[in-house]
Protein backbone atom coordinates (compact mmCIF):
# COMPACT_ATOMS: atom_id res chain seq x y z
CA UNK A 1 -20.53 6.44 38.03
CA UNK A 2 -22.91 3.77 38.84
CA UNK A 3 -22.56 0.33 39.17
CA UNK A 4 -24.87 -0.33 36.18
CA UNK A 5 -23.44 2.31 34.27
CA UNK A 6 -19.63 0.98 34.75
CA UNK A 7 -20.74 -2.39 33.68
CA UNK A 8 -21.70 -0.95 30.11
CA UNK A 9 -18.67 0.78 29.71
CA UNK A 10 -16.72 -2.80 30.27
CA UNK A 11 -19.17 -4.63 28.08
CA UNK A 12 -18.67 -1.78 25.61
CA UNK A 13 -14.51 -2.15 25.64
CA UNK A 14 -15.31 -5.94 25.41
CA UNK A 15 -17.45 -5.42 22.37
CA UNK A 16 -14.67 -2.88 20.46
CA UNK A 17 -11.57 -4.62 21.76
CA UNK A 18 -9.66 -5.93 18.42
CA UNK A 19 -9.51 -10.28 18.66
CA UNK A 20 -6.56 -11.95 18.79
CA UNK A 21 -6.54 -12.76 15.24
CA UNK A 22 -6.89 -9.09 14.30
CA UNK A 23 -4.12 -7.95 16.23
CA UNK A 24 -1.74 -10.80 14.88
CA UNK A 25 -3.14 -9.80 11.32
CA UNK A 26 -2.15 -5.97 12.41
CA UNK A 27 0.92 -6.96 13.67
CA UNK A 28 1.82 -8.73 10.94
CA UNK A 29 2.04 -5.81 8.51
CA UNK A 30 4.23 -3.79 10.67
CA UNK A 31 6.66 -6.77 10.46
CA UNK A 32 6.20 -7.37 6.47
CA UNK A 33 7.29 -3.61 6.06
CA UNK A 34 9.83 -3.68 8.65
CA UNK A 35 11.72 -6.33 6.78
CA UNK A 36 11.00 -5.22 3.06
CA UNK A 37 11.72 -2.15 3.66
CA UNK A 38 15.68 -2.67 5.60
CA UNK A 39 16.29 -3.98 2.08
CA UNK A 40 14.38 -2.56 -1.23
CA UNK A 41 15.02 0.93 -0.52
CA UNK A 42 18.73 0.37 -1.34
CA UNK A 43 18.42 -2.14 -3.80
CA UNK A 44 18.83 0.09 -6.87
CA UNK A 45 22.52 0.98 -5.90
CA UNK A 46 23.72 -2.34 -5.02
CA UNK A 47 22.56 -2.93 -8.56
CA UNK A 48 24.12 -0.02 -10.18
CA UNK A 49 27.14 0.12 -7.60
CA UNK A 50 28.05 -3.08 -6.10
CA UNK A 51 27.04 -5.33 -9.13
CA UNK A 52 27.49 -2.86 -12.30
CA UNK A 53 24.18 -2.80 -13.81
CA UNK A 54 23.33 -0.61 -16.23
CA UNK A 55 20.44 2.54 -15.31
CA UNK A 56 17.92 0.54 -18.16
CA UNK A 57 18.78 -2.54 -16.42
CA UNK A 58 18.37 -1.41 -12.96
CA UNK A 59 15.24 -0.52 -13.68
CA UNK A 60 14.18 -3.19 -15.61
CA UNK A 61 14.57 -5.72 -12.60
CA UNK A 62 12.95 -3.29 -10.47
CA UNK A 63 10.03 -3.15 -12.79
CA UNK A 64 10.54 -7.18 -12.65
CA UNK A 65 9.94 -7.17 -8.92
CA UNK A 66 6.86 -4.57 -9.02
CA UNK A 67 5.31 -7.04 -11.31
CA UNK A 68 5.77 -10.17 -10.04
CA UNK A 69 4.03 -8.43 -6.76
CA UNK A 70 1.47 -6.57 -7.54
CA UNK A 71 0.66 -8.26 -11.15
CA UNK A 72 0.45 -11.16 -9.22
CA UNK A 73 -1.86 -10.39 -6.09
CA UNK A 74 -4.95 -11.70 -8.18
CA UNK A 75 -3.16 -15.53 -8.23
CA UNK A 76 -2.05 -15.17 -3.93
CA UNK A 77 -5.66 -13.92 -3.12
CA UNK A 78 -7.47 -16.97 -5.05
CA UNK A 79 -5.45 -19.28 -3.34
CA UNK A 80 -6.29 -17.91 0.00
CA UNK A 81 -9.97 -18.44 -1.02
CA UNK A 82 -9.37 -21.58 -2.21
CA UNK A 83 -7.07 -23.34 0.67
CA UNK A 84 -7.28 -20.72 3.53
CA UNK A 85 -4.86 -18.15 4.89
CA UNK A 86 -2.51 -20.12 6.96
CA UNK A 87 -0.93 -22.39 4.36
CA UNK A 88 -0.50 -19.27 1.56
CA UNK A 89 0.86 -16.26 4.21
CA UNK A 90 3.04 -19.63 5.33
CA UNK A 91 4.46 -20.42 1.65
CA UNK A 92 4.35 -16.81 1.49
CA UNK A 93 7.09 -16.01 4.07
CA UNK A 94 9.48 -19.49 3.26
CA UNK A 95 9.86 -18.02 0.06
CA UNK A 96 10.62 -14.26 0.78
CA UNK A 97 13.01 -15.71 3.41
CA UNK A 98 14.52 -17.74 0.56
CA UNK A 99 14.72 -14.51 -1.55
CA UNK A 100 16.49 -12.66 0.85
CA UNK A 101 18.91 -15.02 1.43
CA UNK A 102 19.82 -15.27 -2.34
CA UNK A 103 19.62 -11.75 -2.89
CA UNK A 104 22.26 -11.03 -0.36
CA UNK A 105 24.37 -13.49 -2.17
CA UNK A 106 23.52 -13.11 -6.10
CA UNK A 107 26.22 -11.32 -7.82
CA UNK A 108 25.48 -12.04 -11.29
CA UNK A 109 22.27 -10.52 -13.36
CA UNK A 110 20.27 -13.85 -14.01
CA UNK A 111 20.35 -14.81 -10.04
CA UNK A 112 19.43 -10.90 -9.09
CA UNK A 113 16.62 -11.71 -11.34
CA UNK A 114 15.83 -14.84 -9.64
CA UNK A 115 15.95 -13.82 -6.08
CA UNK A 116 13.38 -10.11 -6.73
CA UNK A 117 11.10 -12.38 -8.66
CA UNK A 118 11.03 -14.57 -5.55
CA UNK A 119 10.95 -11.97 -3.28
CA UNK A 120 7.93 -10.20 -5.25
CA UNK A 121 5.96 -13.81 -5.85
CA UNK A 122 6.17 -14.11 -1.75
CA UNK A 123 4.22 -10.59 -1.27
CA UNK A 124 1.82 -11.85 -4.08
CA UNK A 125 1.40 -14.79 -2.02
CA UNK A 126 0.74 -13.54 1.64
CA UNK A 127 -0.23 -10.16 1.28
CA UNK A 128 -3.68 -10.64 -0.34
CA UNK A 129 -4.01 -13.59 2.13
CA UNK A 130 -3.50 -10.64 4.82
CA UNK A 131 -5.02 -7.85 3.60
CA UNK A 132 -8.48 -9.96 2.85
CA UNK A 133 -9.04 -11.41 6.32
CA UNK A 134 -8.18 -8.14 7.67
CA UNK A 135 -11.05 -6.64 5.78
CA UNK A 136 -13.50 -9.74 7.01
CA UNK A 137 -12.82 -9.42 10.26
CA UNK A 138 -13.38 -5.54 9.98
CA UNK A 139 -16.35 -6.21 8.92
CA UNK A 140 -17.05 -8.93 12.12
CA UNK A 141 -16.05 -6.22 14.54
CA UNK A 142 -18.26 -3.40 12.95
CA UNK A 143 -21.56 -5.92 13.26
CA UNK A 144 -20.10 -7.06 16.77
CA UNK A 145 -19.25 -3.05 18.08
CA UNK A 146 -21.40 -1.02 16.09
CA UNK A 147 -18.11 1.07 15.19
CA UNK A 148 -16.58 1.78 11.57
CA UNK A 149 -14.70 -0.63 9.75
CA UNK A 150 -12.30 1.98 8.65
CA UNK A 151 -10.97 1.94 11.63
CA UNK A 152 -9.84 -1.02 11.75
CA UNK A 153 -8.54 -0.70 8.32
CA UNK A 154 -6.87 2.89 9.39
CA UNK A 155 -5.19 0.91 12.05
CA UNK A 156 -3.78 -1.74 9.45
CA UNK A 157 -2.69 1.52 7.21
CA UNK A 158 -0.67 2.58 10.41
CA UNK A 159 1.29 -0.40 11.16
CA UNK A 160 2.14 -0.99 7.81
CA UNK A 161 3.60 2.82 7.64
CA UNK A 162 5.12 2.66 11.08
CA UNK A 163 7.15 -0.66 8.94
CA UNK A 164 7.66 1.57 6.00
CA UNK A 165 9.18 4.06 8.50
CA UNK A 166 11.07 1.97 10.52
CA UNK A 167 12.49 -0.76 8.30
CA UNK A 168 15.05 1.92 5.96
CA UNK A 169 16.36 3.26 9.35
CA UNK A 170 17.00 -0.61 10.45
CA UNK A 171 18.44 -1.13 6.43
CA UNK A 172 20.77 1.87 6.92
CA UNK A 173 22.71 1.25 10.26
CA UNK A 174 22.92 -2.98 8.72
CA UNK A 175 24.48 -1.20 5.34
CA UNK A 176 27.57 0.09 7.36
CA UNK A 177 28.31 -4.20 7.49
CA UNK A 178 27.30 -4.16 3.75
CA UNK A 179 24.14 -5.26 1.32
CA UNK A 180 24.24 -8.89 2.52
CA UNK A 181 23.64 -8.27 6.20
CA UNK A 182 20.99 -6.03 5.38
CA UNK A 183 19.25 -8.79 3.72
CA UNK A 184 20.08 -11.50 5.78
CA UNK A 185 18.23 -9.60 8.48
CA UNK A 186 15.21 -9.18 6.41
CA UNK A 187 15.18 -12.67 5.89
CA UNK A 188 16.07 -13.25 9.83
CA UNK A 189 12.56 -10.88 10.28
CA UNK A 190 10.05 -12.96 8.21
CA UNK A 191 11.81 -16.20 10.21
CA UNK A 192 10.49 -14.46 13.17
CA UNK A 193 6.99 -13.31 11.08
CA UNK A 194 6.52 -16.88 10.12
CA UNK A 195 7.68 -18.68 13.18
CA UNK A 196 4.75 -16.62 14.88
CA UNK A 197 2.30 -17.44 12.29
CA UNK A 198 3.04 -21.31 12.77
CA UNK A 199 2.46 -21.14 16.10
CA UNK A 200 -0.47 -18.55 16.31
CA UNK A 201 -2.54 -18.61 12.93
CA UNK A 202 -5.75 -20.68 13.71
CA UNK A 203 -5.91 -23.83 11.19
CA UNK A 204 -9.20 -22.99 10.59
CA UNK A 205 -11.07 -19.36 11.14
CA UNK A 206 -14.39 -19.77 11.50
CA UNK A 207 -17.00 -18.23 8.99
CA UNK A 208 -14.39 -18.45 6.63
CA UNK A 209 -15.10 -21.67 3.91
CA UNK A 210 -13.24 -22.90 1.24
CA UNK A 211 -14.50 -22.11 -2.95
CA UNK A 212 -13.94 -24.23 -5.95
CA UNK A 213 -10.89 -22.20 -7.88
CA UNK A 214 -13.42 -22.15 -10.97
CA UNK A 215 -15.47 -19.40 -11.80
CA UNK A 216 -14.77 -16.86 -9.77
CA UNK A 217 -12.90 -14.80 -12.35
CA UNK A 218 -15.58 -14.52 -14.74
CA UNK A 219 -17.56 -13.31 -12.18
CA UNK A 220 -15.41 -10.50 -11.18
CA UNK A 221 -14.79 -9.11 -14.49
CA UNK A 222 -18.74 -8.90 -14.96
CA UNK A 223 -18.74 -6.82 -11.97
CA UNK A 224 -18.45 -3.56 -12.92
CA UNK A 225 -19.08 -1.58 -9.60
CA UNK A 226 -16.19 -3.42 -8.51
CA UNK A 227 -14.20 -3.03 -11.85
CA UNK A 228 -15.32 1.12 -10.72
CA UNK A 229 -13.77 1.13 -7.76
CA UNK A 230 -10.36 -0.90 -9.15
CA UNK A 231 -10.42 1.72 -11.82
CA UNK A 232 -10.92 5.12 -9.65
CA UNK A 233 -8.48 2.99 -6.71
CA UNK A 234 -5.96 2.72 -9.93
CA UNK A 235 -6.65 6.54 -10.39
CA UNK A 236 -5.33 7.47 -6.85
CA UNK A 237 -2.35 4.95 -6.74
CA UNK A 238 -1.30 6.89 -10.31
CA UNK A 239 -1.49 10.08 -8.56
CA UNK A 240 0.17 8.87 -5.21
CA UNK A 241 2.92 7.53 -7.28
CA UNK A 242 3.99 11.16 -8.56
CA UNK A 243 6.03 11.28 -4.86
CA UNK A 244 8.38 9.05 -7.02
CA UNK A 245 8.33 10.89 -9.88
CA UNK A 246 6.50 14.32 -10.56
CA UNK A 247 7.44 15.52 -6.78
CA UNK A 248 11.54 14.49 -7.30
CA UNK A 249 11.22 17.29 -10.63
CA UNK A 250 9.76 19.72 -8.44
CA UNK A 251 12.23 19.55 -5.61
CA UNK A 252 15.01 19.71 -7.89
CA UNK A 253 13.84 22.31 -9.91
CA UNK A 254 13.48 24.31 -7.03
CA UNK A 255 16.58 23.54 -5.04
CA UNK A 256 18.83 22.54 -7.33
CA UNK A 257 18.95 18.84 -5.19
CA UNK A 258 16.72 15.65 -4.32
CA UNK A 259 18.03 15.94 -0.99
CA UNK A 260 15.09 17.50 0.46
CA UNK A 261 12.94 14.61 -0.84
CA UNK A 262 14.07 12.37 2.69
CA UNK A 263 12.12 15.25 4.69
CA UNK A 264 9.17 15.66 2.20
CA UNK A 265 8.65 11.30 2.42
CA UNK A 266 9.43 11.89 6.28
CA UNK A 267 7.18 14.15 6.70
CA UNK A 268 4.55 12.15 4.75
CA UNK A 269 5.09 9.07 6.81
CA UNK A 270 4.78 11.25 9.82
CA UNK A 271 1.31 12.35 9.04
CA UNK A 272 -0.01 9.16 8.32
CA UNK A 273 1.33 7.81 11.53
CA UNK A 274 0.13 10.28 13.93
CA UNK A 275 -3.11 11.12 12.31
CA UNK A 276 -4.36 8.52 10.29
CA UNK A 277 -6.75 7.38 13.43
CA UNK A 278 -7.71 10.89 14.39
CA UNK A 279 -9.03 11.11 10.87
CA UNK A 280 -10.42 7.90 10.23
CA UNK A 281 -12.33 8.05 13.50
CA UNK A 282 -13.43 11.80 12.40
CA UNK A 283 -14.45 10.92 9.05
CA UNK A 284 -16.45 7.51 9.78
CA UNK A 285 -18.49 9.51 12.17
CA UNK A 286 -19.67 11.50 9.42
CA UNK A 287 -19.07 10.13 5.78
CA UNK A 288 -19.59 7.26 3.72
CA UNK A 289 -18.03 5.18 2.15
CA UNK A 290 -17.89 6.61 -1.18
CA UNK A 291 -18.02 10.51 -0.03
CA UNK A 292 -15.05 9.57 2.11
CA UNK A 293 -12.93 8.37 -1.14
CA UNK A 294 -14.16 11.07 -3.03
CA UNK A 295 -13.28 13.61 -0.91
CA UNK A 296 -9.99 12.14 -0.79
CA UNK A 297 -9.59 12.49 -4.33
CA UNK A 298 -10.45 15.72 -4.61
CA UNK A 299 -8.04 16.51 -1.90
CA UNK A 300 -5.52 14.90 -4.06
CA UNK A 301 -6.09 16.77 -6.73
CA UNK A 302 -6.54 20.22 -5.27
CA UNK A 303 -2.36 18.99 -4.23
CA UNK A 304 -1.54 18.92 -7.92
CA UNK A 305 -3.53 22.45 -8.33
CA UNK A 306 -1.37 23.88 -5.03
CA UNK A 307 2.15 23.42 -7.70
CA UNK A 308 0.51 24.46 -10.75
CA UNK A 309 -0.89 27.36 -9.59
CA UNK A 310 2.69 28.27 -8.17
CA UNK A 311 4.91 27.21 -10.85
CA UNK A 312 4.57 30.26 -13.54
CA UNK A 313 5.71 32.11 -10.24
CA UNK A 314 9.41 30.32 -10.70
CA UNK A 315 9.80 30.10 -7.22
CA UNK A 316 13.19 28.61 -5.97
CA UNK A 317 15.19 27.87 -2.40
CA UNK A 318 13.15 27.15 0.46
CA UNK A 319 10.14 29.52 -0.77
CA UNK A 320 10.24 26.98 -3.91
CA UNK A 321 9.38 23.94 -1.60
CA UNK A 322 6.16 24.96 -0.02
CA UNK A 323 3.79 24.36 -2.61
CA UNK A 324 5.69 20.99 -2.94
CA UNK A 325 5.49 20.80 0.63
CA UNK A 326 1.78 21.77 0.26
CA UNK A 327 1.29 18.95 -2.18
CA UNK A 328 2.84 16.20 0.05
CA UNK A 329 0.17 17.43 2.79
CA UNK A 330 -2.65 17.43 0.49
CA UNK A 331 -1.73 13.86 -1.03
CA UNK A 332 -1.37 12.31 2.36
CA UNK A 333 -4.48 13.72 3.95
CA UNK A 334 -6.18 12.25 0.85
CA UNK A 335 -4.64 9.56 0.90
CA UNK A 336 -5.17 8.85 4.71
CA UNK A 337 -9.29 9.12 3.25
CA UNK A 338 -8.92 7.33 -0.12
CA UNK A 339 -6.90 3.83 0.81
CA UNK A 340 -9.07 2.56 4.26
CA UNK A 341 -12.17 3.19 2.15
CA UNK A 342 -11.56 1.22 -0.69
CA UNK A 343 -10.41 -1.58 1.48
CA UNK A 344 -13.70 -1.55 3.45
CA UNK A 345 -15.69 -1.29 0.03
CA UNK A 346 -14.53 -4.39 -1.72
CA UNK A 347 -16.21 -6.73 1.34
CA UNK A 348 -19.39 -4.98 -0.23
CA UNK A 349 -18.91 -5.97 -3.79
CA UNK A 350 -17.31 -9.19 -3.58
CA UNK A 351 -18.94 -12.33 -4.35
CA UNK A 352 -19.52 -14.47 -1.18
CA UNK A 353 -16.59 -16.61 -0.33
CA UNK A 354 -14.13 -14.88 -3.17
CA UNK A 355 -12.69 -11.94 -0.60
CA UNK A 356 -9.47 -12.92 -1.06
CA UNK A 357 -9.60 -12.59 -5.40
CA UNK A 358 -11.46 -9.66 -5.01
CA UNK A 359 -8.63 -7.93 -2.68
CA UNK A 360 -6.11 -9.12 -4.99
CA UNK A 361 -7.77 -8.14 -8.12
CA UNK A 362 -8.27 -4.42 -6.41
CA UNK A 363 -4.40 -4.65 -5.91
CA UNK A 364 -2.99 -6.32 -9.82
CA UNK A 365 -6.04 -4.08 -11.91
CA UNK A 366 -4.75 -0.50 -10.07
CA UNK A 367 -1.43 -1.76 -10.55
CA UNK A 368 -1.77 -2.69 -14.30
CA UNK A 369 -3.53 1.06 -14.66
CA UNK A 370 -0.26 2.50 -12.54
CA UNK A 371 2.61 1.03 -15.18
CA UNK A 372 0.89 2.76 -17.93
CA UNK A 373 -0.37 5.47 -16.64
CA UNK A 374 3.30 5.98 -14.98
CA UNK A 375 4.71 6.03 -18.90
CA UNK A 376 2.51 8.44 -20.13
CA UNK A 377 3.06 10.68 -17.16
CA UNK A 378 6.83 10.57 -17.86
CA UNK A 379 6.12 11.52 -21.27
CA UNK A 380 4.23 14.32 -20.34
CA UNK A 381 6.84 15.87 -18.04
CA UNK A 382 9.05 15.31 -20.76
CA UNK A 383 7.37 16.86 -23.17
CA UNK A 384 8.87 20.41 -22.94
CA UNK A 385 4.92 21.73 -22.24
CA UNK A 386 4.12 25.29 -20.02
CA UNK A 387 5.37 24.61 -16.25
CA UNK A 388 1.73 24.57 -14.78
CA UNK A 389 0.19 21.79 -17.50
CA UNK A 390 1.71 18.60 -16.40
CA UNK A 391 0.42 19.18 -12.75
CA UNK A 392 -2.82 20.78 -14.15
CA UNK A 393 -3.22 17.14 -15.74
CA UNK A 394 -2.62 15.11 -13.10
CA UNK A 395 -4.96 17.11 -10.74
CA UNK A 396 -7.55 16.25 -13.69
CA UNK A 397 -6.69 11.97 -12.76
CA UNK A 398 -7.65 11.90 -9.71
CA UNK A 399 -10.68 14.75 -9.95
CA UNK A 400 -12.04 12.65 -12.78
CA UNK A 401 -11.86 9.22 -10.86
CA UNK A 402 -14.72 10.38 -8.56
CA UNK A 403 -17.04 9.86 -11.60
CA UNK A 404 -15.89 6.59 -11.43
CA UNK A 405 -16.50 5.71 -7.91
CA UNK A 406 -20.00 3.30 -7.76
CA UNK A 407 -22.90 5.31 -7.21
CA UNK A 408 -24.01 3.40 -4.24
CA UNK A 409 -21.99 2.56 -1.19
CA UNK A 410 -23.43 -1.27 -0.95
């Protein structure tokens, strides 16, 4: 290699190396999960166990919690638009420590209410704040590099699953102290998460300006490529929520136990972690923006077909779990296609200086179409139809939803 030629490689690195701010930003999710997830995973039988709650009421303050998160992103993503990131993922991580706390402590029903409304209000607060500079400064790095911003997007997807995969395995070995330690570490995490962000988060991030709070609303609901893309994101969030719900059936139809389910979500996680980047890299050589979500969805939905088409067969024991095994694969790949996509898209549609709303409002709209989409799917698995119909509906979700997608990719 020549001299010449070596220098270009190490202007080249220079040009696709990740700032500083990205790789706090990056960092940062794997730390959020890390710490939610030592704690929420085992929420629901400290409630029914430790504190007596009723199965309606369990689920009722888990719905609570869901709510006051993701029904809320809209609010934490206009207030990062409107008074920057620093002070709002700040707030954001004094109050989830402040949940924590009180969570490990409430043992009546009005102060577990208290502390998971807390605790959801803090993601609504700094994860929009998050998730929209990480998509501006994807966008920085694809005009500085010339590479996709998918990538960098694919790379926030991994840290946060590497959290999601990590954090229960923390929450378990802090359980064998009891409930409280497990959330007093979670809280002892985002002490860490916002000790660093104190210290490291620049005051001010250049290119990024302050709006007026007014206005931007009205604007977004007259958008209706963007409103397109909420409602097709909604579509594949539905469909990805069936691990919870259509996919628990399935494995105990066919085994007689949920106890495979900790290998089928393993597995899942597993995929995501290891070949999220292969993929992303792969697919932003070759696809756009759109064709790379819809592909995803169709991917999805061809999962859905894999069980229906096996069902009538009555399949049971280990033979019963590939095409649920099948499905996982299928959903994952899709999903490893689908969620950096629509992340990178919404910099395209968003009005200038409203990123942060128009993240949020891709996270509270999908998540409004989720809840009642998520009752009418347990309705339909309820409903005493032929074994391959429910899944032959839910493939239609997310096969329909690329009719939704915006025609044009900016």
């Amino acid at each position: 290699m020549t001299a010449l030629s070596a220098s270009r490689v190490r202007r080249s690195a220079q040009r696709t190396r990740l700032s500083p701010l990205l790789r706090l930003l990056i960092l940062t999710q794997l730390a959020f999960n890390i710490g939610f997830y030592a704690v929420l995973p085992f929420l629901s039988e400290h409630l029914g166990q430790a504190i007596g709650m009723a199965g309606w009421l369990v689920g009722f303050v888990l719905g609570l919690r869901t709510f006051s998160q993701q029904g809320l992103f809209v609010v934490g993503g206009a207030l990062a638009d409107r008074y920057g990131i620093r002070p709002v993922v700040l707030a954001g991580c004094a109050l989830r420590i402040a949940g924590f706390a009180w969570l490990g402590h409430a043992e009546q029903t009005w102060s577990v209410i208290g502390a998971v409304l807390l605790i959801g209000f803090a993601a609504a607060l700094f994860s929009p704040a998050v998730e929209s500079e990480v998509a501006r400064q994807a966008v920085l790095w694809e005009e500085e590099s010339g590479g996709s911003r998918t990538r960098v997007l694919a790379l926030f997807t991994v840290a946060g699953q590497a959290g999601a995969f990590v954090g229960p395995l923390l929450g378990a070995l802090l359980l064998a102290v009891d409930f409280r330690t497990a959330c007093l570490a979670g809280a002892g995490v985002f002490v860490l998460v916002l000790a660093g962000h104190a210290w490291l988060l620049p005051q001010r991030i250049p290119g990024r300006e302050r709006v007026r709070a007014k206005g931007g609303l009205r604007a977004l609901l007259r958008n209706r490529r963007f409103l397109a893309l909420c409602c097709a994101y909604g579509a594949y969030l539905l469909a990805y929520n069936q691990l919870y719900l259509a996919l628990p059936d399935e494995v105990a139809r066919a085994t007689g136990s949920q106890a495979p389910l900790a290998w089928l979500f393993a597995l899942s996680s597993l995929l995501v972690v290891t070949a999220q980047l292969p993929v992303t890299r792969w697919v932003g050589d070759r696809l756009a923006l759109r064709r790379s979500m819809a592909a995803g969805l169709l991917l999805i939905a061809a999962g859905f077909a894999v069980v229906a088409v096996a069902r009538p067969a009555g399949w049971s024991g280990t033979a019963g779990l590939v095409p649920a095994a099948g499905f996982v694969v299928l959903l994952t790949v899709g999903q490893m296609l689908v969620a950096p996509a629509a992340r990178a898209w919404v910099p395209d549609l968003a009005e200038d200086g409203r990123l942060g709303l128009y993240t949020g409002a891709l996270s509270s709209v999908s998540g409004l179409i989720v809840l009642i989409g998520s009752a009418a799917t347990g309705s339909l698995l309820e409903a005493g139809l032929p074994s391959a119909v429910p899944w032959l509906a839910l493939a239609a979700v997310p096969a329909a939803a690329v009719w939704l997608l915006p025609r044009r990719a900016t």
